[in-house]
Protein backbone atom coordinates (compact mmCIF):
# COMPACT_ATOMS: atom_id res chain seq x y z
CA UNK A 1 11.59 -2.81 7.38
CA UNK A 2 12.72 -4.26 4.16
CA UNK A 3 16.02 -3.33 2.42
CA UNK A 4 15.70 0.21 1.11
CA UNK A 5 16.73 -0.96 -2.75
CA UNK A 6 13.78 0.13 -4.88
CA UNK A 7 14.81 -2.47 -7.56
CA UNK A 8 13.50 -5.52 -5.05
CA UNK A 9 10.62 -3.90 -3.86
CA UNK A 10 9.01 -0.54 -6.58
CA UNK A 11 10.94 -2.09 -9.34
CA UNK A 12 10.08 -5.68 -8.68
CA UNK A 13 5.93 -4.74 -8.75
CA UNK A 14 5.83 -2.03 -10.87
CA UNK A 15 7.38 -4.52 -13.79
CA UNK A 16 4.86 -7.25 -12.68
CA UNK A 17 2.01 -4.95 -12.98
CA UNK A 18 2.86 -4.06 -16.33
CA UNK A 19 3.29 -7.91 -17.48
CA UNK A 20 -0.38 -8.77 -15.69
CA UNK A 21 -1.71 -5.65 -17.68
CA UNK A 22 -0.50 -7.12 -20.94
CA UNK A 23 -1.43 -10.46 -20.36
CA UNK A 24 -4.71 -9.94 -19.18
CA UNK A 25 -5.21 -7.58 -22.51
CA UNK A 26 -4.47 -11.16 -24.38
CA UNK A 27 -6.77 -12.99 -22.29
CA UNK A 28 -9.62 -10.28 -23.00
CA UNK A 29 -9.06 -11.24 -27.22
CA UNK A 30 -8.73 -14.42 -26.69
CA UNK A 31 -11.85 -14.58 -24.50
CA UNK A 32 -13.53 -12.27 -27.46
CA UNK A 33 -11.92 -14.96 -30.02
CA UNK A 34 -13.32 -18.20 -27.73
CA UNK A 35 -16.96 -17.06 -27.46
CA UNK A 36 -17.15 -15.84 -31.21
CA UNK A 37 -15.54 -18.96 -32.60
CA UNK A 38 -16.97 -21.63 -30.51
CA UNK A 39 -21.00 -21.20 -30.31
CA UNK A 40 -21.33 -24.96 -29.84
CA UNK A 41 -19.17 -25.83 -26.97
CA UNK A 42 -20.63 -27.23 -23.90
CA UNK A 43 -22.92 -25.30 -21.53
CA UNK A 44 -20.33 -26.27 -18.75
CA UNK A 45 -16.75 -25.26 -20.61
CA UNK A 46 -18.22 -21.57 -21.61
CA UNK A 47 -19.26 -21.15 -18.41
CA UNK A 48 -15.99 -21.94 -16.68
CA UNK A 49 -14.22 -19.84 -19.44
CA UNK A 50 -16.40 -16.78 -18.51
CA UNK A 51 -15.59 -17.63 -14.65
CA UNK A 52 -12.07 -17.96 -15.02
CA UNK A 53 -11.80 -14.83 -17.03
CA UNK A 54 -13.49 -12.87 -14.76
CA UNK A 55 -11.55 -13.81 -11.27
CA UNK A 56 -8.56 -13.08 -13.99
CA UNK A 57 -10.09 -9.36 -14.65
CA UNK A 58 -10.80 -8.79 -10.75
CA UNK A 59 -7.16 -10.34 -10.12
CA UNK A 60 -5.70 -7.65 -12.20
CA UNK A 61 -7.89 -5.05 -10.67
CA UNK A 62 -6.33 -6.34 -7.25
CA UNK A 63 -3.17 -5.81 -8.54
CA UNK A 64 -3.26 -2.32 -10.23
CA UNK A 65 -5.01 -1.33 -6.94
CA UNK A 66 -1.85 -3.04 -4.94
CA UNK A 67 0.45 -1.05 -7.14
CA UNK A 68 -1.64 2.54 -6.57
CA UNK A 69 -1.14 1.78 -2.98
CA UNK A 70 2.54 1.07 -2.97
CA UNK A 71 4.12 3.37 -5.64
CA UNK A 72 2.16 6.24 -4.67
CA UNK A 73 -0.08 6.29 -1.40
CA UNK A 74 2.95 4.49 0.49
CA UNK A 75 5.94 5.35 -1.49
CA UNK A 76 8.94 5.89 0.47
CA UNK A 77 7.94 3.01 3.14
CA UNK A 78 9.11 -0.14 2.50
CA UNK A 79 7.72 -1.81 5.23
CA UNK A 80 4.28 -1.50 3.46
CA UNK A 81 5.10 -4.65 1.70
CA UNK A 82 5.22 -6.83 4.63
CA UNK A 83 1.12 -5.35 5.49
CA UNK A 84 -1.57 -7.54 4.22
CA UNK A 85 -3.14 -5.79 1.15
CA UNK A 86 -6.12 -7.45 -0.70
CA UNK A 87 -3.68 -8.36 -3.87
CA UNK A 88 -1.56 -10.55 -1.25
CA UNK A 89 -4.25 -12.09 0.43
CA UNK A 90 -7.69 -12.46 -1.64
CA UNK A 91 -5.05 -11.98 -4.92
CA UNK A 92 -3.18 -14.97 -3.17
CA UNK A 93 -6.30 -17.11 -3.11
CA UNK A 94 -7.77 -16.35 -6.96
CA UNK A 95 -4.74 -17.73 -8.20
CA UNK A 96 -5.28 -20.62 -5.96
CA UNK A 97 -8.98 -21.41 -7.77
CA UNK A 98 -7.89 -20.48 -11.33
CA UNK A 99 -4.95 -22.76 -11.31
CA UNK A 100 -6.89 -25.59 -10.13
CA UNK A 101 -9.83 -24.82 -12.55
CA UNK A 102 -7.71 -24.72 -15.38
CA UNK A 103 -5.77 -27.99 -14.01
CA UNK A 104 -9.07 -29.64 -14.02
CA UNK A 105 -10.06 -29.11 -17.65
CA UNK A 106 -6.60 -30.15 -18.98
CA UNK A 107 -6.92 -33.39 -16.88
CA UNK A 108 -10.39 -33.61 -18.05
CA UNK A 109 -9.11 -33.42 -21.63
CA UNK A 110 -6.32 -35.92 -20.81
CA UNK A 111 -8.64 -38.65 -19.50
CA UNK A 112 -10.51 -37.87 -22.76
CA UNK A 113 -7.52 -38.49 -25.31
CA UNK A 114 -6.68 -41.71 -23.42
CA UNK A 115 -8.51 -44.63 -25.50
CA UNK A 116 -8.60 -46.86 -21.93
CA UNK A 117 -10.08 -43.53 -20.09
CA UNK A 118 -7.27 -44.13 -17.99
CA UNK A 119 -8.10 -43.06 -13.91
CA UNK A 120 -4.02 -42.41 -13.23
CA UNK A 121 -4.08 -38.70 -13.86
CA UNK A 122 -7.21 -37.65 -12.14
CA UNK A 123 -6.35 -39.75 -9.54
CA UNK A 124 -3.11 -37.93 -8.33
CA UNK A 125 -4.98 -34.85 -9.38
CA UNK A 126 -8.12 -34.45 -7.00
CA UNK A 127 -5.75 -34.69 -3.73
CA UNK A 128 -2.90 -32.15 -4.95
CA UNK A 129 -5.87 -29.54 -6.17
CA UNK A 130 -7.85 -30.31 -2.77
CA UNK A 131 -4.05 -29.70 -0.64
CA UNK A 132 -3.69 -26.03 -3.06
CA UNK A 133 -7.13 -24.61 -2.03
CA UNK A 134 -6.67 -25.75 1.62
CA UNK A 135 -3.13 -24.40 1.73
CA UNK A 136 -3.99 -21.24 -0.17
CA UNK A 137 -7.22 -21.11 2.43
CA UNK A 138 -5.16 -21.65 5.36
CA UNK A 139 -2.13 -19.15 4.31
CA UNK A 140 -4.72 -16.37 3.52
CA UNK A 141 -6.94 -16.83 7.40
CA UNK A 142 -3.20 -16.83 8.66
CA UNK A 143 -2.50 -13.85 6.85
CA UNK A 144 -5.34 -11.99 8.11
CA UNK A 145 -4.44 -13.07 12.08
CA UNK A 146 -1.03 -12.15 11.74
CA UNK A 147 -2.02 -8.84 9.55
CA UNK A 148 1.25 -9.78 7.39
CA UNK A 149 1.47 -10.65 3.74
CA UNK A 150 1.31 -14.22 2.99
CA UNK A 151 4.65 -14.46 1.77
CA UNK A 152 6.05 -12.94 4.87
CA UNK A 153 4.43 -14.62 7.66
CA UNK A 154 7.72 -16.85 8.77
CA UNK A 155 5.00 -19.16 10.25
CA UNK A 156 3.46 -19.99 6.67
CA UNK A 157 6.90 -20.47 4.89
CA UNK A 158 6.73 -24.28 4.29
CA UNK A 159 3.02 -24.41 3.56
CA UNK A 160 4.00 -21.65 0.86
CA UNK A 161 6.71 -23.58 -0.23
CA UNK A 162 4.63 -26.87 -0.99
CA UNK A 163 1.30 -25.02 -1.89
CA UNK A 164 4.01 -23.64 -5.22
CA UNK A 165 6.07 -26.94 -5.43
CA UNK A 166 2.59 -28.59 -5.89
CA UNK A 167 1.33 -26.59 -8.54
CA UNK A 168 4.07 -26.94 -10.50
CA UNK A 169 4.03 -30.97 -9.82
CA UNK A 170 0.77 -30.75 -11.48
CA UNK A 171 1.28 -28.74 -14.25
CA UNK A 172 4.30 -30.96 -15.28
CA UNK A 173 2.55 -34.14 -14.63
CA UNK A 174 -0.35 -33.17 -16.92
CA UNK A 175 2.11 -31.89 -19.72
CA UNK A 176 3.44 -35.41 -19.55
CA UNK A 177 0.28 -36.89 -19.80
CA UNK A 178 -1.46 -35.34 -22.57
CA UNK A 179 1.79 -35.92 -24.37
CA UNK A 180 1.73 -39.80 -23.61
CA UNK A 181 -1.57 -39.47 -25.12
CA UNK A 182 -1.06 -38.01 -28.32
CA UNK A 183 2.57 -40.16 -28.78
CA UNK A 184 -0.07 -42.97 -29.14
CA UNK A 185 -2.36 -41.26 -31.85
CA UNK A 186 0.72 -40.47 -33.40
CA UNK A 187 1.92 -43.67 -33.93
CA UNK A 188 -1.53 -44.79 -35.34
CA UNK A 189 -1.60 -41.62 -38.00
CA UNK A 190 -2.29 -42.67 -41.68
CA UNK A 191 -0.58 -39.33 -43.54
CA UNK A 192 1.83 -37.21 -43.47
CA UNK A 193 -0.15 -34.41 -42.69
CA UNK A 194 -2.11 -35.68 -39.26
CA UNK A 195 1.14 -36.79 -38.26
CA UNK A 196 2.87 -33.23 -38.49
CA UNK A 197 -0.62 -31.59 -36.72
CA UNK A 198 -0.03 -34.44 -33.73
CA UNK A 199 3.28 -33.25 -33.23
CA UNK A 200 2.66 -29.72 -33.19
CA UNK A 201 -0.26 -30.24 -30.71
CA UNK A 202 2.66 -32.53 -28.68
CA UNK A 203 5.15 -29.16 -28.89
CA UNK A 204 1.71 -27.14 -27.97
CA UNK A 205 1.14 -29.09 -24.84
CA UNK A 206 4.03 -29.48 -23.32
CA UNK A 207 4.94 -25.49 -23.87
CA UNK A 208 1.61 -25.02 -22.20
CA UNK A 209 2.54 -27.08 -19.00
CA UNK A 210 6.41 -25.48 -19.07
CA UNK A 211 5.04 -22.00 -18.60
CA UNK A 212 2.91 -22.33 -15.84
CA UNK A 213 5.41 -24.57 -13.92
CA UNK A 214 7.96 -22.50 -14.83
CA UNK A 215 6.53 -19.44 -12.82
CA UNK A 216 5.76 -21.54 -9.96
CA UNK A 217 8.87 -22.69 -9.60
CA UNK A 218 10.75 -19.46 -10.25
CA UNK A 219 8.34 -18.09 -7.50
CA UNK A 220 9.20 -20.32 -4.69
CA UNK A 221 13.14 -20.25 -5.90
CA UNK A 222 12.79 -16.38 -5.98
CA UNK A 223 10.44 -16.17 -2.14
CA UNK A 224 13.20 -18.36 -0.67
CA UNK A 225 16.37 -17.32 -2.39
CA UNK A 226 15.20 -13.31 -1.53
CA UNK A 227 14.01 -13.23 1.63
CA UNK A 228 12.64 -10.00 2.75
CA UNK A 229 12.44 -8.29 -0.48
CA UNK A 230 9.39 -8.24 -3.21
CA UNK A 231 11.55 -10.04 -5.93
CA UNK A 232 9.08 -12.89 -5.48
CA UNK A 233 6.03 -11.08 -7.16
CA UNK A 234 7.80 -10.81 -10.64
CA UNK A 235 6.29 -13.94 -11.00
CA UNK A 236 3.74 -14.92 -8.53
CA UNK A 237 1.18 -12.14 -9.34
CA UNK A 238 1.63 -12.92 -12.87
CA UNK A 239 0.31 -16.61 -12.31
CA UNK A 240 -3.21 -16.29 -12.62
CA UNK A 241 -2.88 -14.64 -16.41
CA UNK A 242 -0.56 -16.74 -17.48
CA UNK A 243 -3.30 -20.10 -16.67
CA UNK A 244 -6.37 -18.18 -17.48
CA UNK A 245 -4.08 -17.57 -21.11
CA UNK A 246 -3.14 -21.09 -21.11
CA UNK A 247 -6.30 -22.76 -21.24
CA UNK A 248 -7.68 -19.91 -23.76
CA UNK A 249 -4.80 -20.34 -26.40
CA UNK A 250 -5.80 -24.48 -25.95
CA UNK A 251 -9.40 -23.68 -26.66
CA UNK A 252 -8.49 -21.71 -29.54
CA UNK A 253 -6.32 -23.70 -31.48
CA UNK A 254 -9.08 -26.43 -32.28
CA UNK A 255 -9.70 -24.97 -35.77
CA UNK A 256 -6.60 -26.30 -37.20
CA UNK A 257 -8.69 -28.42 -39.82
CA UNK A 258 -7.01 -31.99 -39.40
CA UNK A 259 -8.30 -34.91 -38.14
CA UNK A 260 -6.34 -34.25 -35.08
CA UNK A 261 -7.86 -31.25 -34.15
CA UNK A 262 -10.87 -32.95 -34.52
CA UNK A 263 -9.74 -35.14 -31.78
CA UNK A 264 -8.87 -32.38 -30.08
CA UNK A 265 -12.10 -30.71 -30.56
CA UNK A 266 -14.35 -33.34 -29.85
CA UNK A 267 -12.46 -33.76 -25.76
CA UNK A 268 -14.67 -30.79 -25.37
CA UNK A 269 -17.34 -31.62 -27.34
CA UNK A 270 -17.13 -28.79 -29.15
CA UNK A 271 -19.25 -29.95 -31.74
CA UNK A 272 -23.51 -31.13 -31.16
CA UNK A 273 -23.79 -32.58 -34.96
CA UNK A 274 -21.47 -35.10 -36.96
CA UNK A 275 -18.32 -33.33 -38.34
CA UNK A 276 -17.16 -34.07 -41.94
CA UNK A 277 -13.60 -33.74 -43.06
CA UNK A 278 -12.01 -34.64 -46.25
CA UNK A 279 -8.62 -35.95 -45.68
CA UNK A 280 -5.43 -35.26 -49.10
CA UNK A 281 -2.20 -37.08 -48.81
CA UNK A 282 0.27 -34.68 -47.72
CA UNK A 283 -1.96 -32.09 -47.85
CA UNK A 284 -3.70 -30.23 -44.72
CA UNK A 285 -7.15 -31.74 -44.67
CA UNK A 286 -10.49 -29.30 -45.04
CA UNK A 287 -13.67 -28.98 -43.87
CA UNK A 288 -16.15 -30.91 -46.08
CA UNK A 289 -20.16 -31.00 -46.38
CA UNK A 290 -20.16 -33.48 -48.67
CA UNK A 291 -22.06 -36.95 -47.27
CA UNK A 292 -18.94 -38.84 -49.31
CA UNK A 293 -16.16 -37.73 -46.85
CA UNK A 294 -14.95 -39.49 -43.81
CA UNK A 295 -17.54 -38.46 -41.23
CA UNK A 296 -16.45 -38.57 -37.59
CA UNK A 297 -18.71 -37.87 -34.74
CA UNK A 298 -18.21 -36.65 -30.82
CA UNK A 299 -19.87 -40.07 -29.95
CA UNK A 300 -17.18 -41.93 -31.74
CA UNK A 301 -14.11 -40.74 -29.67
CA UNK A 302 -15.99 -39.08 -26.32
């Protein structure tokens, strides 16, 4: 049996179901927000949006249904955490896929930024997503031999241990990336005002990356550091929100009506006609039908 405290096993899930509820509330406006703002995006982004978002819902559902079966059907038992419950096996593999669908469209949007389409990032992507899916695979048919949770099959310790090292090697990576990327647009920015955007979009990106890797890290610190208690779920469970948020907020903040949002917005081809911006000195730069204006187009920078 586990150790009896009800702070490292009750307490531990009942506060990560509450933070999954909440941020999979945020992901439900921002997915509202995403389709209602962005008509014109590819066929192919709006349909991974809608897929991610809904393994995100089900995830949740997993969840709640984890925490219905250990706070009230098998309260009192401890040892229930140990069994192998869809939220720590199915739940185990979802965040598996989301992270690695998410990780694709940031290193997607990357290779876009880069003016030489540089290879390097994709590169040292497509192995480290193809090693989480077969490791999150793997841990989960283990899982269901063994009839343990994932996390506390002793057999599946180091392939847990490098499936979350690994994710977090990627998020960081691709933080660094896309801010090697926009460093060099920066440094070719004509006013004051596309340089300030570029720099918030550099804070944006590498906040984006930190988050993600954050939990991933404080996950495996947490599953080895607390062995035998349910500490580690304050911040695995919570992983498949947080990317599913991650690449929403991204999507989202395109709007910012600079020409480095139009940068930003055309890695997605957001846009299927010429955009037209009008640009002020030290002023934020708007929106503009007028033939005049400095017209960019997708083709020009995709």
């Amino acid at each position: 049996m586990l150790p009896s405290s009800n702070d490292t096993t009750y307490g531990a899930y009942f506060i990560s179901t509450m933070l999954c509820a909440t941020l999979c509330g945020v992901s439900c406006m921002q997915t509202f927000s995403y389709y209602t703002r962005y008509v014109r995006d590819d066929r192919w982004l709006k349909t991974m949006v809608a897929v991610i978002f809904t393994i995100n819902v089900f995830h949740t559902a997993l969840i709640v249904h984890g925490a219905y079966a250990y706070l009230v059907t098998h309260f009192g038992d401890s040892s229930v955490f140990k069994m192998i419950l869809p939220v720590s096996s199915v739940g185990f593999l979802l965040t598996a896929i989301v992270s690695v669908c998410v990780q694709g469209i940031f290193v997607v949007k990357a290779h876009r930024l880069s003016e030489t389409r540089s290879r390097m990032l994709p590169s040292l992507w497509i192995p480290l997503a193809l090693f989480e899916l077969v490791a999150a695979f793997y841990c989960v048919t283990k899982s269901y031999q063994s009839g343990n949770n994932v996390f506390f099959t002793a057999s599946l310790k180091g392939v847990v241990t490098s499936y979350l090292a690994v994710m977090a090697v990627i998020d960081i990576a691709i933080a660094i990336f896309l801010v090697k990327y926009l460093r060099m647009l920066h440094r070719q920015a004509m006013t004051f005002a596309l340089s300030e955007m570029i720099q918030r979009l550099i804070i944006f990106s590498v906040l984006s990356g930190i988050w993600t890797a954050l939990f991933a890290l404080l996950d495996m610190v947490s599953y080895l550091s607390f062995p035998n208690t349910a500490v580690y779920v304050l911040f695995d469970l919570p992983l498949c929100s947080l990317y599913c948020n991650t690449l929403l907020a991204s999507l989202n903040s395109r709007d910012r009506g600079s020409a480095a949002s139009i940068k930003e917005l055309s890695t997605f081809k957001a846009a299927s006609r010429p955009v037209v911006i009008s640009m002020e000195m030290g002023c934020n730069s708007k929106f503009s039908n007028d033939r005049d204006s400095f017209c960019i187009c997708d083709s020009d920078v995709v």
